[in-house]
N, C-alpha and C. Protein backbone atom coordinates (compact mmCIF):
# COMPACT_ATOMS: atom_id res chain seq x y z
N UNK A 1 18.32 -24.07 1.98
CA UNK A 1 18.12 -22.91 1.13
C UNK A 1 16.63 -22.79 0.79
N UNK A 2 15.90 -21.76 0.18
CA UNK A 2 14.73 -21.25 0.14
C UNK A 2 14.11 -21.93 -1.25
N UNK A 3 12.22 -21.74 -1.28
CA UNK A 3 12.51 -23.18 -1.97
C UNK A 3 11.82 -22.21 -3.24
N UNK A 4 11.92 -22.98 -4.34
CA UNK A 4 11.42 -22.42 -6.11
C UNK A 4 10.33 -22.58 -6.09
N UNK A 5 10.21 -21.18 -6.64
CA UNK A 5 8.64 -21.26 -6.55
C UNK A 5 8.35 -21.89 -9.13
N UNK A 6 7.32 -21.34 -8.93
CA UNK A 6 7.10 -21.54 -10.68
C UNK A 6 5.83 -20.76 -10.51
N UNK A 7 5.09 -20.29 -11.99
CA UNK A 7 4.57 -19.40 -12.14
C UNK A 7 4.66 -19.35 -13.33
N UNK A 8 3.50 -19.26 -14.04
CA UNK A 8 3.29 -19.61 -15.32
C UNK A 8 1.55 -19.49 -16.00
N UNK A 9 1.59 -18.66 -17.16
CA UNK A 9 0.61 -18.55 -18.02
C UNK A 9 0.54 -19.43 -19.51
N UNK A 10 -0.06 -18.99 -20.24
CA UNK A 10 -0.34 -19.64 -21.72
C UNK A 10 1.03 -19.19 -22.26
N UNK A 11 1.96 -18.06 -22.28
CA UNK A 11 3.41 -17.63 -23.26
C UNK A 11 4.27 -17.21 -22.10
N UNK A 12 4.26 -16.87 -20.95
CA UNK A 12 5.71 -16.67 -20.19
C UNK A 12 5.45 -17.58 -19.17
N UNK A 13 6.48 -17.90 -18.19
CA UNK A 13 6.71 -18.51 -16.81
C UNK A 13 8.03 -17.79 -16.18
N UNK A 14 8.22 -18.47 -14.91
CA UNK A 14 9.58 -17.59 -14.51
C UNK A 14 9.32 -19.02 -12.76
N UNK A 15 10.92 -18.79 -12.87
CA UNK A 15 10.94 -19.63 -11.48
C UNK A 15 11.49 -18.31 -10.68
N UNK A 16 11.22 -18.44 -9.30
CA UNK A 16 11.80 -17.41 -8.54
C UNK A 16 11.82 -17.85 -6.89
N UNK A 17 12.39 -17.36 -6.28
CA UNK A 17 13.27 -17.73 -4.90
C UNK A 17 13.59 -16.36 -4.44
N UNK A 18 12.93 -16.37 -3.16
CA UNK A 18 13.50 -15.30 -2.10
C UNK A 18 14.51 -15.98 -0.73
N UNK A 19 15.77 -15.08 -0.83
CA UNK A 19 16.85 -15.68 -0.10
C UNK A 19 17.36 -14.51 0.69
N UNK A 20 17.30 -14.53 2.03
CA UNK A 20 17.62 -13.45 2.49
C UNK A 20 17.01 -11.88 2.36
N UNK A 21 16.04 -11.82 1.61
CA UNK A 21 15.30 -11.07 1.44
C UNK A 21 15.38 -10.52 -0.28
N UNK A 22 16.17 -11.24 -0.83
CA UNK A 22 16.18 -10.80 -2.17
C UNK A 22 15.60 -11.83 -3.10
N UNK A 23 15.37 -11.42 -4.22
CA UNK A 23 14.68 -12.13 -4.72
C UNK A 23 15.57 -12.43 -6.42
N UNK A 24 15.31 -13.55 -6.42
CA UNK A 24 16.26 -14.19 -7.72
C UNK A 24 15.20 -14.67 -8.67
N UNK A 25 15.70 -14.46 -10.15
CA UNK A 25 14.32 -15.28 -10.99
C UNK A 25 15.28 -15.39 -12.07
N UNK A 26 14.41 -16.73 -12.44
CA UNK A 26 14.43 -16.99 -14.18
C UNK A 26 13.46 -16.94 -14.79
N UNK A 27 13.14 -16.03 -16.00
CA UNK A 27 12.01 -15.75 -16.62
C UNK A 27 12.46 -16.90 -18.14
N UNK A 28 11.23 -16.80 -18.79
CA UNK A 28 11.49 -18.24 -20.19
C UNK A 28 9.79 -17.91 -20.65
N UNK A 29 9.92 -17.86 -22.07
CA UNK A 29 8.63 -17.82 -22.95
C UNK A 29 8.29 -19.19 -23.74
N UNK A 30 7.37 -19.28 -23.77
CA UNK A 30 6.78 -20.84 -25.02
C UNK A 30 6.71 -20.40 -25.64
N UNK A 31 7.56 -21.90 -26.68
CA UNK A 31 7.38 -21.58 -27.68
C UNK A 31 6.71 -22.82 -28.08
N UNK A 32 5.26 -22.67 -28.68
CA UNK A 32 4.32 -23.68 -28.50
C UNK A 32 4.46 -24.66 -27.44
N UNK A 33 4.12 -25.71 -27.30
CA UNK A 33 4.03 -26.96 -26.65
C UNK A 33 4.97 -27.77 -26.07
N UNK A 34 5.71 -27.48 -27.06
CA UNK A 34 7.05 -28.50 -26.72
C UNK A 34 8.39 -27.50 -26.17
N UNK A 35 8.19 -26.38 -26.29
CA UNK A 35 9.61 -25.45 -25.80
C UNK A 35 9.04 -24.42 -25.20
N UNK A 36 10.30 -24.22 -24.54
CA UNK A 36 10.39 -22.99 -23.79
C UNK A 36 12.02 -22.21 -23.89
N UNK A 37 11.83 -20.98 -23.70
CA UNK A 37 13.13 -20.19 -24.32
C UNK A 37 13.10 -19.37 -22.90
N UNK A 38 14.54 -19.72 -22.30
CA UNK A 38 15.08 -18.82 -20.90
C UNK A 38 15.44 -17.69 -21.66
N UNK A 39 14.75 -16.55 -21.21
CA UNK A 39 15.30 -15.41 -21.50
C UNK A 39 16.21 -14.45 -20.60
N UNK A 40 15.84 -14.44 -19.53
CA UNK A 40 16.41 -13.69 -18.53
C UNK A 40 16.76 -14.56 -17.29
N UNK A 41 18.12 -14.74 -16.95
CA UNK A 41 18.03 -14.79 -15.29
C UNK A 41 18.72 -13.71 -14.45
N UNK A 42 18.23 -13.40 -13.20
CA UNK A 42 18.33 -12.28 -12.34
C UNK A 42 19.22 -12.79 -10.69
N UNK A 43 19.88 -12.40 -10.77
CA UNK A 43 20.59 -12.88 -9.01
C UNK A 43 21.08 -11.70 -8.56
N UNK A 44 20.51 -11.08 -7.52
CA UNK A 44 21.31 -10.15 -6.77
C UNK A 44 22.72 -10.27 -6.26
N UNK A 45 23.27 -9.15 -6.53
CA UNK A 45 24.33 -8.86 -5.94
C UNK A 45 24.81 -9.58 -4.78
N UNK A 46 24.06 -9.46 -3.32
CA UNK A 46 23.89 -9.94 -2.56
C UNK A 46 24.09 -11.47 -2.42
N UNK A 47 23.42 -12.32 -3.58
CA UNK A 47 23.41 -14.00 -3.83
C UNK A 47 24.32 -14.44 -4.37
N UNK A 48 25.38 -13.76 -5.40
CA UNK A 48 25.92 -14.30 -6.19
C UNK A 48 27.07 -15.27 -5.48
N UNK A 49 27.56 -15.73 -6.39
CA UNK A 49 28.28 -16.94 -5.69
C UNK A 49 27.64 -18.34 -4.68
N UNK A 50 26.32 -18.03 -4.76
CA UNK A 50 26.27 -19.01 -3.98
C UNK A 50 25.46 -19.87 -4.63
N UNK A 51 25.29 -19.74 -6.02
CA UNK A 51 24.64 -21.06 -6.80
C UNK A 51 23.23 -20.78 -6.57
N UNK A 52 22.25 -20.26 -6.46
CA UNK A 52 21.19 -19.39 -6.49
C UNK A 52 20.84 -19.27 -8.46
N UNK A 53 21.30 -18.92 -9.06
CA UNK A 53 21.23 -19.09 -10.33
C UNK A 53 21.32 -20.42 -11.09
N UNK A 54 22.13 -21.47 -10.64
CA UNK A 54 22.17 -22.34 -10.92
C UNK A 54 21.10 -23.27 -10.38
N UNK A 55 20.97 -22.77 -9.33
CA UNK A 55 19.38 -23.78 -9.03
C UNK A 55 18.14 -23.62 -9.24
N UNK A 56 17.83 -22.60 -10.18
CA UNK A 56 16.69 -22.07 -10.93
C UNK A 56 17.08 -22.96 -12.06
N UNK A 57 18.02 -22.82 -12.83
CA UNK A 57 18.45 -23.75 -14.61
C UNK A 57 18.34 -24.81 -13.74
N UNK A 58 18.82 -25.80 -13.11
CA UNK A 58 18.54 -26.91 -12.48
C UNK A 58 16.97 -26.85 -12.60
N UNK A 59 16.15 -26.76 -11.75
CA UNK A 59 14.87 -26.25 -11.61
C UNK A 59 14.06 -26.64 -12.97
N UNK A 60 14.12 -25.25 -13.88
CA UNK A 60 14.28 -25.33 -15.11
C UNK A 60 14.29 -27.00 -15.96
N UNK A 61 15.42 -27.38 -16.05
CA UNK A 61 16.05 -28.57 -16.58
C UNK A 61 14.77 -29.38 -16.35
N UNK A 62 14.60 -29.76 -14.95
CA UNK A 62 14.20 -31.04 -14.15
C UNK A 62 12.66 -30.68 -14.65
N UNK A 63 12.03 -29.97 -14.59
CA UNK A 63 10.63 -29.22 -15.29
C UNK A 63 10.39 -29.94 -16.56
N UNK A 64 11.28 -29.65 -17.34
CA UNK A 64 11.62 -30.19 -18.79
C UNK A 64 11.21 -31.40 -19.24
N UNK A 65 12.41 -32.02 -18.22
CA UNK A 65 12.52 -33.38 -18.42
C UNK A 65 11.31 -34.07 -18.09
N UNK A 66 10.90 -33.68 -16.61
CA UNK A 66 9.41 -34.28 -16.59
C UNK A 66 8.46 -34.35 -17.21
N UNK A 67 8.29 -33.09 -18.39
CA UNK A 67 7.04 -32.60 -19.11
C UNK A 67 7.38 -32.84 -20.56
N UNK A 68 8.91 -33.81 -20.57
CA UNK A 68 9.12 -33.84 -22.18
C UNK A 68 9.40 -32.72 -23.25
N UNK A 69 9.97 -31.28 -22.57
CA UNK A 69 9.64 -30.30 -23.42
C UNK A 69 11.26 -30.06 -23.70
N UNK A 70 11.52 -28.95 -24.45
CA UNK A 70 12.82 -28.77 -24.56
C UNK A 70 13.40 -27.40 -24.34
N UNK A 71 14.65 -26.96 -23.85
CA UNK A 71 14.56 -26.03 -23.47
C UNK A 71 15.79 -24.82 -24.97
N UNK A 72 15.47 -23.89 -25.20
CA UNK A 72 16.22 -22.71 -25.76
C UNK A 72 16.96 -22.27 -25.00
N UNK A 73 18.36 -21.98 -24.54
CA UNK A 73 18.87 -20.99 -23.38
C UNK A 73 19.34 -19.86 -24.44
N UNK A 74 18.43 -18.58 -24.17
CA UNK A 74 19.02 -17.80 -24.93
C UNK A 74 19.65 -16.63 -23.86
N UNK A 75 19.34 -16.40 -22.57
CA UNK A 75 20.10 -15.84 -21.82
C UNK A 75 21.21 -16.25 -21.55
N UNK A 76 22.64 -15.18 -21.00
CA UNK A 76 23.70 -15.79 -21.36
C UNK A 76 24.05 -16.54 -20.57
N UNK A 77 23.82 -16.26 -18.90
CA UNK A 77 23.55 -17.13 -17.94
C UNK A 77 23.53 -18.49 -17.98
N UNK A 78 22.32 -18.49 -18.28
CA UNK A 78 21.59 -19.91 -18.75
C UNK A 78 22.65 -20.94 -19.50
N UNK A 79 22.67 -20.21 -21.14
CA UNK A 79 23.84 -21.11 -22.17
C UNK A 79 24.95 -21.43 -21.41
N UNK A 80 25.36 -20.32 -20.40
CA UNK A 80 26.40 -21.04 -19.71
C UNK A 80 26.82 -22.10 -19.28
N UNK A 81 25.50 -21.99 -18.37
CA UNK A 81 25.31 -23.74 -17.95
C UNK A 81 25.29 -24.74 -17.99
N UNK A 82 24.34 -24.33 -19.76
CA UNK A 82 23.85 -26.00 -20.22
C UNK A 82 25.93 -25.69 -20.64
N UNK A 83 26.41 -25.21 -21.07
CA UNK A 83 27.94 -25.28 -21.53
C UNK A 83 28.73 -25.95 -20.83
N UNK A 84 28.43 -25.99 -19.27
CA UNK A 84 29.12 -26.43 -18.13
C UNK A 84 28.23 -27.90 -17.74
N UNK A 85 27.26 -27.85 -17.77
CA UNK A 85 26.53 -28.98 -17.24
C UNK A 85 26.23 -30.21 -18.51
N UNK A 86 26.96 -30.57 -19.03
CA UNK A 86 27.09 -31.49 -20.49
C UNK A 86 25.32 -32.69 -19.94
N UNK A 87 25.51 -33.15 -19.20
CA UNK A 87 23.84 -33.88 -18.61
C UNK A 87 22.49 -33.26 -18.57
N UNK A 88 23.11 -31.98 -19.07
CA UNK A 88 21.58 -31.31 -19.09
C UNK A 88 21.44 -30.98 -21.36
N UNK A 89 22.30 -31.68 -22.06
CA UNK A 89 21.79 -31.66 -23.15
C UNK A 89 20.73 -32.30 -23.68
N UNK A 90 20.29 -33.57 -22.92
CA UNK A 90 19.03 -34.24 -23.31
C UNK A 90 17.68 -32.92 -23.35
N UNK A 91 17.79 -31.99 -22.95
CA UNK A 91 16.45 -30.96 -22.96
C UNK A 91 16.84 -29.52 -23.89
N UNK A 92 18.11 -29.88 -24.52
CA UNK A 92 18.26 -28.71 -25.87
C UNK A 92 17.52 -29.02 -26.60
């Protein structure tokens, strides 16, 4: 599968992936230093079902964990996840 990109200033970032010609993202704002808040994730029509969304919050997560920060899921997407993925609470 196609690989994550990241992209990132001083207050937004966004991971994103082109798959087949479409393009999937998770956008997330800082909040100072230590957090970041997923606001939006995006999966085409085209991607869905195939875990394309989930490997951006994966993505996401693993970011986190490396950099010590913590994450907000305020998109609904997102909360889903951490809802489903109980191993990804160490970065709430």
């Amino acid at each position: 599968m196609s690989q994550i990109h990241h992209e990132k200033d001083d207050s937004k970032g966004r991971y994103w992936m082109q798959v087949d010609g479409h393009l999937a993202e998770l956008t997330y704002s800082r909040a100072g230093d230590s957090m970041i808040i997923i606001d939006h994730t995006d999966v085409p029509d085209a991607l869905r079902g195939q875990g394309v969304g989930v490997r951006l919050v994966e993505r996401a997560v693993a970011d986190a964990r490396q950099n010590g920060i913590r994450i907000l899921p305020l998109c609904p997407f997102a909360k889903a996840q951490f809802q489903r993925h109980r191993d990804w609470q160490d970065v709430l």
